[in-house]
Each structure stands twice: as C-alpha cells, then as structure tokens.
PDB file of N, CA and C in Angstrom:
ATOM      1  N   UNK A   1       0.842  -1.179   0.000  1.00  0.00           N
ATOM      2  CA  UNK A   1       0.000   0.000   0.000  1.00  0.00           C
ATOM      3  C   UNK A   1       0.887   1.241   0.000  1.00  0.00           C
ATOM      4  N   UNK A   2       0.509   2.257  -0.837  1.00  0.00           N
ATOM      5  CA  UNK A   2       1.027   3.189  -1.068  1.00  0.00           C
ATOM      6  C   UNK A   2       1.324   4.230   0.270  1.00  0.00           C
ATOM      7  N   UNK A   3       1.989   5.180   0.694  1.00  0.00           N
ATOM      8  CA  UNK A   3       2.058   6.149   1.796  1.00  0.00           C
ATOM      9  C   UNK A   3       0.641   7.115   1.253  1.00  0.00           C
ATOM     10  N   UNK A   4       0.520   8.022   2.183  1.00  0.00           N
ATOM     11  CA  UNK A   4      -0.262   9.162   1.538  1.00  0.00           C
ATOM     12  C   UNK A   4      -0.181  10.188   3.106  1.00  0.00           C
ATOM     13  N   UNK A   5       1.038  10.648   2.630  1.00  0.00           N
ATOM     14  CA  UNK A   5       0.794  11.438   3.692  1.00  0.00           C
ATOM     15  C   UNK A   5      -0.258  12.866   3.795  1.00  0.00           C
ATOM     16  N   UNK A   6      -0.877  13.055   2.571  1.00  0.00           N
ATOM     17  CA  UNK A   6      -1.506  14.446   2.530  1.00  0.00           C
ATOM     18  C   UNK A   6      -3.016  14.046   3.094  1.00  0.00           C
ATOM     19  N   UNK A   7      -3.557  12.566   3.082  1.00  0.00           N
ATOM     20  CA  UNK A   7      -4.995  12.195   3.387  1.00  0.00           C
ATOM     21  C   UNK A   7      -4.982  12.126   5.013  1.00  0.00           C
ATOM     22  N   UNK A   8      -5.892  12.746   5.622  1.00  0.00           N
ATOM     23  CA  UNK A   8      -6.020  12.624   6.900  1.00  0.00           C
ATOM     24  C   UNK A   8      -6.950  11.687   7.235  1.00  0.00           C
ATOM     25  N   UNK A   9      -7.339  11.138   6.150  1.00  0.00           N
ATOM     26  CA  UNK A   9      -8.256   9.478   6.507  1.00  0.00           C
ATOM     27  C   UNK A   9      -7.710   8.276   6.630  1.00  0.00           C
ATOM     28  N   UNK A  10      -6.417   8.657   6.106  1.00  0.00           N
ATOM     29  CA  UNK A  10      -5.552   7.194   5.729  1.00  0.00           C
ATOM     30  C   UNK A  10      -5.213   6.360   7.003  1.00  0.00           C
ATOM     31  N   UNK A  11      -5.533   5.210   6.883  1.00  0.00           N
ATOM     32  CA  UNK A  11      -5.737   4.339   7.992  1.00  0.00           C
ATOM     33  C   UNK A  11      -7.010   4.602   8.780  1.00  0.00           C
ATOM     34  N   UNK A  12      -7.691   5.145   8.787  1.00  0.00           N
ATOM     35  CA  UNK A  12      -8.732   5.790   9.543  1.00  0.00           C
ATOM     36  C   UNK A  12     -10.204   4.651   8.930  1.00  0.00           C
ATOM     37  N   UNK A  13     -10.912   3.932   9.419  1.00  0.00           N
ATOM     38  CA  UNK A  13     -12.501   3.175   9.394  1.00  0.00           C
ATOM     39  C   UNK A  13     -12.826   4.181   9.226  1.00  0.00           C
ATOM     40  N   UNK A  14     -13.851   3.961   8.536  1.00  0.00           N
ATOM     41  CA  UNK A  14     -15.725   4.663   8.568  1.00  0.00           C
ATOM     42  C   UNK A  14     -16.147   4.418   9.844  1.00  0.00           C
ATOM     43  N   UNK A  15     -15.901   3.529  10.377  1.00  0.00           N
ATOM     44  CA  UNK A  15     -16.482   3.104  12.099  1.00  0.00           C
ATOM     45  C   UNK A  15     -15.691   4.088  12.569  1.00  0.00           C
ATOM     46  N   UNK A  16     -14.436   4.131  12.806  1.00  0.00           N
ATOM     47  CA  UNK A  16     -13.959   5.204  13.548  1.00  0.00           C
ATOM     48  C   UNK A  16     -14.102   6.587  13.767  1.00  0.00           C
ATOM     49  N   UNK A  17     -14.305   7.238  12.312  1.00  0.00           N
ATOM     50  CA  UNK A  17     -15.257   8.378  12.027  1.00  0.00           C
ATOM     51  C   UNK A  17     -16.406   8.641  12.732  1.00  0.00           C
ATOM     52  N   UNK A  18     -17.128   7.737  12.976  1.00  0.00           N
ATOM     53  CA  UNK A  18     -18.619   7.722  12.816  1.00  0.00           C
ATOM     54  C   UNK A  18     -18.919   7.573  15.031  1.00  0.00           C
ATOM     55  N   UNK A  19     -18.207   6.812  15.396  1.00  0.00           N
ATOM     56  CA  UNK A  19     -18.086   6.729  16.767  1.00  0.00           C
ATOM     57  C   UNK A  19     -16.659   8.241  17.099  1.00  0.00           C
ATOM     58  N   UNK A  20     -16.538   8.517  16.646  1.00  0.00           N
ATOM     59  CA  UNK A  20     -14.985  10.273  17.012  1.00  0.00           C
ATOM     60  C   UNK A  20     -16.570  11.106  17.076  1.00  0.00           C
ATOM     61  N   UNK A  21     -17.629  10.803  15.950  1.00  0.00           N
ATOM     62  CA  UNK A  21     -18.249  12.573  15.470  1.00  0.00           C
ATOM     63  C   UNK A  21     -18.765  12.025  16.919  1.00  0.00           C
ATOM     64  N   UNK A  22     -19.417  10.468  17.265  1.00  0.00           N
ATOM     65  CA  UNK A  22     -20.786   9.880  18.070  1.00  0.00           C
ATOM     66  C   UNK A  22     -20.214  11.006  19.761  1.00  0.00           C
ATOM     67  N   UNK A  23     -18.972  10.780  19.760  1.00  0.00           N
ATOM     68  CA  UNK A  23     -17.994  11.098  21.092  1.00  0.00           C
ATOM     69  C   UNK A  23     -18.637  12.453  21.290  1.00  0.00           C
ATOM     70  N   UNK A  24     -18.095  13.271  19.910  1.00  0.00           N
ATOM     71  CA  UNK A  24     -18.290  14.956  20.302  1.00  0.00           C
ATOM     72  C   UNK A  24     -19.232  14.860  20.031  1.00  0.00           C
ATOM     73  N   UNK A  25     -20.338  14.899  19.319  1.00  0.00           N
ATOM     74  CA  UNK A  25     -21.700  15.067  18.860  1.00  0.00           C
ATOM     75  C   UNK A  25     -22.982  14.938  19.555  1.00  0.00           C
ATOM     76  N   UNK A  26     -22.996  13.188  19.779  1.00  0.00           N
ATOM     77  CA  UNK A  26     -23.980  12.979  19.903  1.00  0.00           C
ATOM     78  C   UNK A  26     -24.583  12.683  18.411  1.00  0.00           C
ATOM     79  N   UNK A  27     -25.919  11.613  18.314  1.00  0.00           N
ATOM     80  CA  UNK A  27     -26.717  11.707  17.408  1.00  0.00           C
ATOM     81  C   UNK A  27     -27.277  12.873  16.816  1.00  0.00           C
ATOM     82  N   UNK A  28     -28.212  13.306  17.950  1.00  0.00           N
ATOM     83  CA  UNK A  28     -29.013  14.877  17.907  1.00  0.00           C
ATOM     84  C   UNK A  28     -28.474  16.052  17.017  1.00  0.00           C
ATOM     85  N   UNK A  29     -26.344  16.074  17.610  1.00  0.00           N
ATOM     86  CA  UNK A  29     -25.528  17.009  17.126  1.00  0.00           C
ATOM     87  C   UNK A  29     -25.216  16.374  15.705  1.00  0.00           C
ATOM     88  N   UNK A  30     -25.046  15.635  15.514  1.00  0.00           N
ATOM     89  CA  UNK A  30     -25.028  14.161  14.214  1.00  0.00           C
ATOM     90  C   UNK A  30     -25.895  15.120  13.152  1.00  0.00           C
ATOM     91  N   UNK A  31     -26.836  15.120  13.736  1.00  0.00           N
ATOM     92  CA  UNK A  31     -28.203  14.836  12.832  1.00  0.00           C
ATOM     93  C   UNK A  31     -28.680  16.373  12.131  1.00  0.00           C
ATOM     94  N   UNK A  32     -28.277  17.097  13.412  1.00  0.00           N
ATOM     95  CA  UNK A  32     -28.592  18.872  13.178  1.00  0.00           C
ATOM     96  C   UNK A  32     -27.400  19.871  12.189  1.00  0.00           C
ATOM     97  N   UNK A  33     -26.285  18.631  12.263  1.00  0.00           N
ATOM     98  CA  UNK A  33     -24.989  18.920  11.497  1.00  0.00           C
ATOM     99  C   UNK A  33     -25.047  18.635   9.756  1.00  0.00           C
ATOM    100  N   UNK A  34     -25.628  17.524   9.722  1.00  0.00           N
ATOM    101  CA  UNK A  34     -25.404  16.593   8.888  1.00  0.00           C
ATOM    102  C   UNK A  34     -27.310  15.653   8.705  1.00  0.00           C
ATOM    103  N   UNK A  35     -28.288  16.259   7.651  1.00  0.00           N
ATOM    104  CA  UNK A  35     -29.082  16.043   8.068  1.00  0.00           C
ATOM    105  C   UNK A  35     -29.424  15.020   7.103  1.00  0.00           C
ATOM    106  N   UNK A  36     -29.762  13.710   7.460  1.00  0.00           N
ATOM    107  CA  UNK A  36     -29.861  12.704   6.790  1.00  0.00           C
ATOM    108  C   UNK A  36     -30.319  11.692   7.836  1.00  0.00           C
ATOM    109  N   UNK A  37     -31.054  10.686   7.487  1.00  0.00           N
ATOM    110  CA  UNK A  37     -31.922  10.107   8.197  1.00  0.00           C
ATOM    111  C   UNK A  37     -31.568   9.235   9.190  1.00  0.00           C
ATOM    112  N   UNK A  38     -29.968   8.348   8.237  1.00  0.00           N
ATOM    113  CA  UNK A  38     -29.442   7.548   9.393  1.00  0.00           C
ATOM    114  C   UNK A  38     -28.983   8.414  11.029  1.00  0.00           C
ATOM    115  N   UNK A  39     -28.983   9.427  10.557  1.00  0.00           N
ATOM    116  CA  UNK A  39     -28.368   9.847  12.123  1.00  0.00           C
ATOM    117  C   UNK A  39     -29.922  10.392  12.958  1.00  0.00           C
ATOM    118  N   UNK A  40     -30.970  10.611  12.608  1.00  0.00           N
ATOM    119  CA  UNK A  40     -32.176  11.450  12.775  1.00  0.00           C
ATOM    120  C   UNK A  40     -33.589  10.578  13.086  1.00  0.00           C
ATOM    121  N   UNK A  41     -33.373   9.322  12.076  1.00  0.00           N
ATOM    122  CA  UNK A  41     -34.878   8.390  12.721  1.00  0.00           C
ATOM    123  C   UNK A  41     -34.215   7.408  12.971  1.00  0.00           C
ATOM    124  N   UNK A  42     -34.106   7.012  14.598  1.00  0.00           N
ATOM    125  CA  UNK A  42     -33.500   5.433  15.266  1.00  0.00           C
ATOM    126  C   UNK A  42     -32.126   5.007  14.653  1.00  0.00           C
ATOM    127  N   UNK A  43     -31.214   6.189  14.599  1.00  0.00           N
ATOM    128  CA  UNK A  43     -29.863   6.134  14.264  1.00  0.00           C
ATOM    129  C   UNK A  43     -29.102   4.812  15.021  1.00  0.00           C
ATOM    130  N   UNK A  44     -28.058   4.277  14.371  1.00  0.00           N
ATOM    131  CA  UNK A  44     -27.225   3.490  14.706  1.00  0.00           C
ATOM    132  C   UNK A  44     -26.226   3.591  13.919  1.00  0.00           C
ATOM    133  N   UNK A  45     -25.227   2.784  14.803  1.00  0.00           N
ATOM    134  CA  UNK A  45     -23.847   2.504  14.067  1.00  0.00           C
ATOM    135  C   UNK A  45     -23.620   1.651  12.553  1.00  0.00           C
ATOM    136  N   UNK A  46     -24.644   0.369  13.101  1.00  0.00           N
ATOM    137  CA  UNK A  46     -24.580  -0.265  11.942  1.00  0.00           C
ATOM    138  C   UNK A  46     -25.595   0.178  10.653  1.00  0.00           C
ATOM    139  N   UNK A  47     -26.364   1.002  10.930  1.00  0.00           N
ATOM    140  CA  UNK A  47     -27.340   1.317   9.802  1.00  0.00           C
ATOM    141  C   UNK A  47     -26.705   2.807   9.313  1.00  0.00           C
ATOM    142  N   UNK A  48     -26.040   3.389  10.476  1.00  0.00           N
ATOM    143  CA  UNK A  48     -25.277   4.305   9.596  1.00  0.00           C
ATOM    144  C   UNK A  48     -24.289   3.996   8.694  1.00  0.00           C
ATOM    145  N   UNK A  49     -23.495   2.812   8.929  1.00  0.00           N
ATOM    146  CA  UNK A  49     -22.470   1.910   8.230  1.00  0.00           C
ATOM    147  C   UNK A  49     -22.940   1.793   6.859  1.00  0.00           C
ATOM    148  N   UNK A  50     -24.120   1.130   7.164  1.00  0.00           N
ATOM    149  CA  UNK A  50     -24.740   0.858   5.741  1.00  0.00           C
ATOM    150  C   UNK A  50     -25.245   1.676   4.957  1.00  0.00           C
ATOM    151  N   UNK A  51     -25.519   2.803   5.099  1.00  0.00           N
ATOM    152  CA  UNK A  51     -26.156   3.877   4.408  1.00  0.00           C
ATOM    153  C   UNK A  51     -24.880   5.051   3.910  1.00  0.00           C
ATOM    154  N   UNK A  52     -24.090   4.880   4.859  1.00  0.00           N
ATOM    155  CA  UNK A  52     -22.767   5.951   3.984  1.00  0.00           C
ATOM    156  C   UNK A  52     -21.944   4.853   2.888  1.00  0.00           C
ATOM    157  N   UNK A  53     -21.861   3.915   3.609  1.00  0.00           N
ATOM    158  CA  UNK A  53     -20.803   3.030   2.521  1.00  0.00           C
ATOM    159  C   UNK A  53     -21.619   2.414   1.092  1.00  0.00           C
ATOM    160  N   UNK A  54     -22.748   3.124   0.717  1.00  0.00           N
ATOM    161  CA  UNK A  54     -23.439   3.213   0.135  1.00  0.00           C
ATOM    162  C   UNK A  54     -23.622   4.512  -1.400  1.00  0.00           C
ATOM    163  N   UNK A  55     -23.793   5.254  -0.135  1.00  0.00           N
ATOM    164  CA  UNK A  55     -24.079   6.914  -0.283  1.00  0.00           C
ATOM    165  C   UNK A  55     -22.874   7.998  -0.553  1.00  0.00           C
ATOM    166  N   UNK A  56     -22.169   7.934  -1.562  1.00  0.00           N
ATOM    167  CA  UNK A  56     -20.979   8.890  -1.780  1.00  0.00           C
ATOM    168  C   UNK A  56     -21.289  10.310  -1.294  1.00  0.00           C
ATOM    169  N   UNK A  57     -21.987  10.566  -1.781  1.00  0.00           N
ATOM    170  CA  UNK A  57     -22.552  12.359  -1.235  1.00  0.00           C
ATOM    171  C   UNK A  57     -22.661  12.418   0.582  1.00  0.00           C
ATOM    172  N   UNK A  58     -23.257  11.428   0.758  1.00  0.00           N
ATOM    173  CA  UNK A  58     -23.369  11.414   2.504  1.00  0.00           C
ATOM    174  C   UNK A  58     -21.918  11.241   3.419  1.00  0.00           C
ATOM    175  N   UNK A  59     -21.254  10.276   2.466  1.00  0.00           N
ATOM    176  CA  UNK A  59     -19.953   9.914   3.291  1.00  0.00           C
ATOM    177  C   UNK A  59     -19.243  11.059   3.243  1.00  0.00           C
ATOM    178  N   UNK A  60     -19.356  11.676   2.095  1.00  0.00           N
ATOM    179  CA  UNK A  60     -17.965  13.219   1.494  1.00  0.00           C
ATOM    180  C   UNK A  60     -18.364  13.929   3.126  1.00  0.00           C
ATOM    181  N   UNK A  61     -19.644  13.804   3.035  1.00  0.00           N
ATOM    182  CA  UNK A  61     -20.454  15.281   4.609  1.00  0.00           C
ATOM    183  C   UNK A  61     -19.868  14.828   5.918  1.00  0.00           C
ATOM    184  N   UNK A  62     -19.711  13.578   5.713  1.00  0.00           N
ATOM    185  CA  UNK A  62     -19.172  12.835   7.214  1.00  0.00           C
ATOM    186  C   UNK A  62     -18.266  12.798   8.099  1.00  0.00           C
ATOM    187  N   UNK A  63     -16.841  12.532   6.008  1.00  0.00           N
ATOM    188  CA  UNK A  63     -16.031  12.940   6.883  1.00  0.00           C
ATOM    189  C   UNK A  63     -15.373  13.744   6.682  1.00  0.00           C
ATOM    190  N   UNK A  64     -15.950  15.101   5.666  1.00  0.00           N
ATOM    191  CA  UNK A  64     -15.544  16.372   5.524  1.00  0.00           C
ATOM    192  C   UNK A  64     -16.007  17.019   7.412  1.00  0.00           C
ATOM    193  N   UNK A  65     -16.976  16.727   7.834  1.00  0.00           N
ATOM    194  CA  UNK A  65     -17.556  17.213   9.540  1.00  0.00           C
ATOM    195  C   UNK A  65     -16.423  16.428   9.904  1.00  0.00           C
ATOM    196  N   UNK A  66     -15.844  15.459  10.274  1.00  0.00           N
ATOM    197  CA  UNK A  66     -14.811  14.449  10.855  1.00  0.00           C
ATOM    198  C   UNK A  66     -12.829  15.330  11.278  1.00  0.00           C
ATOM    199  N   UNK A  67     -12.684  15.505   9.653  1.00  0.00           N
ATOM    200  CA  UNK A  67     -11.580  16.517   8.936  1.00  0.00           C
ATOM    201  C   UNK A  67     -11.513  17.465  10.083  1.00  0.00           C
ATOM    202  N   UNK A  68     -12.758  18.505   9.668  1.00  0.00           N
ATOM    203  CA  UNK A  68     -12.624  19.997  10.758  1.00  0.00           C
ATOM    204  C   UNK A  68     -12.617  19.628  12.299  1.00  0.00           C
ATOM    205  N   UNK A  69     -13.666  18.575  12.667  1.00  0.00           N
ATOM    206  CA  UNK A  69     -13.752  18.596  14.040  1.00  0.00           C
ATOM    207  C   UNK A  69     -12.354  18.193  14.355  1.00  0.00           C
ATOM    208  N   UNK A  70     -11.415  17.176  13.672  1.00  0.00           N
ATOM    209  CA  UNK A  70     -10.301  16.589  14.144  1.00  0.00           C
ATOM    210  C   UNK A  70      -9.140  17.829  14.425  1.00  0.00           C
ATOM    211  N   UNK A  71      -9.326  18.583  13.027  1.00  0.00           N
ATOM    212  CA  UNK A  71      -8.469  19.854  13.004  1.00  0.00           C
ATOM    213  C   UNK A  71      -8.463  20.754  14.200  1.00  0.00           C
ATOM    214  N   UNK A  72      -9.576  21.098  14.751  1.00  0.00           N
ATOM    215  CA  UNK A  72     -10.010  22.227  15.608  1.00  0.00           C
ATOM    216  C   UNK A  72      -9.762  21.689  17.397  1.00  0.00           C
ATOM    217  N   UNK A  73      -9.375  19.818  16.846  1.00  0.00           N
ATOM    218  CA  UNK A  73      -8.703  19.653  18.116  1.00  0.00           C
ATOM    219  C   UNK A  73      -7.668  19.798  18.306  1.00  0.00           C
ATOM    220  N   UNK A  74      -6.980  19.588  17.067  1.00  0.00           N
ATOM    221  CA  UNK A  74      -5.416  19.252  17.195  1.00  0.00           C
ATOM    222  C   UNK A  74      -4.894  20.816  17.554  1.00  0.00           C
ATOM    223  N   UNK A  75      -5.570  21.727  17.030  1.00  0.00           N
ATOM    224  CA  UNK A  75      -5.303  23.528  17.120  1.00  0.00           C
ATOM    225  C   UNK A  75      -5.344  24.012  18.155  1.00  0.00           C
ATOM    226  N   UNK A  76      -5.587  22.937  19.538  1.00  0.00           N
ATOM    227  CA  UNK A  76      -5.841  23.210  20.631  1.00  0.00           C
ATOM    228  C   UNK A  76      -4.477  23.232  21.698  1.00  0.00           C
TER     229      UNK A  76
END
C-alpha cells in the first residue's frame, strides 16, 4: 500500500469516524450537522455503516464534519 501522507483518513474506518463525530456530537448534534436520516430516525452505528458506505454524497459530509472537528482539536 502506497504512503499518503496528505490524506487525513488514511488508515482511519468509517467506524472510527462515525463513533470520534458519536464522542463529540452525539446523534441529535449528528443529525442537526449533517441532516440525513441515518443519524435522525433510530440512528445506529450499523445502519449508519450501511447507508454511507453506500451513499458517496453522505460519506464526502461525514467525513468532511470528521476533517474539521479533528483539526479544531489538534489547534488546541
């Protein structure tokens, strides 16, 4: 596997993403951020799983929200 040092996803799950936003967020914050159903009617991990790894447009929102929140920690 290639390096990539410029991707800040590299090595990084969709699970991991998705439980980092669950940490700071919350669903509620999930859902009011990023408005799409898996996070908004009877959200879960695994049905969110299935609906981004699906959904190109939804995943870009996920972990473009993922990117900044990570950034705005590290700036700390």
């Amino acid at each position: 596997m290639h390096a990539q040092p410029n991707n800040p996803l590299h090595g990084i799950t969709l699970e991991q993403v998705i439980l980092s936003l669950l940490e700071d967020y919350g669903w509620q914050g999930l859902g009011e951020r990023i408005q799409i159903r898996c996070f908004t009617n009877d959200p879960s991990v695994k049905s969110s799983l299935k609906f981004l790894r699906k959904t190109p447009w939804a995943r870009d929102k996920v972990e473009a929200l993922y990117i900044t929140t990570q950034h705005s920690v590290w700036k700390r």
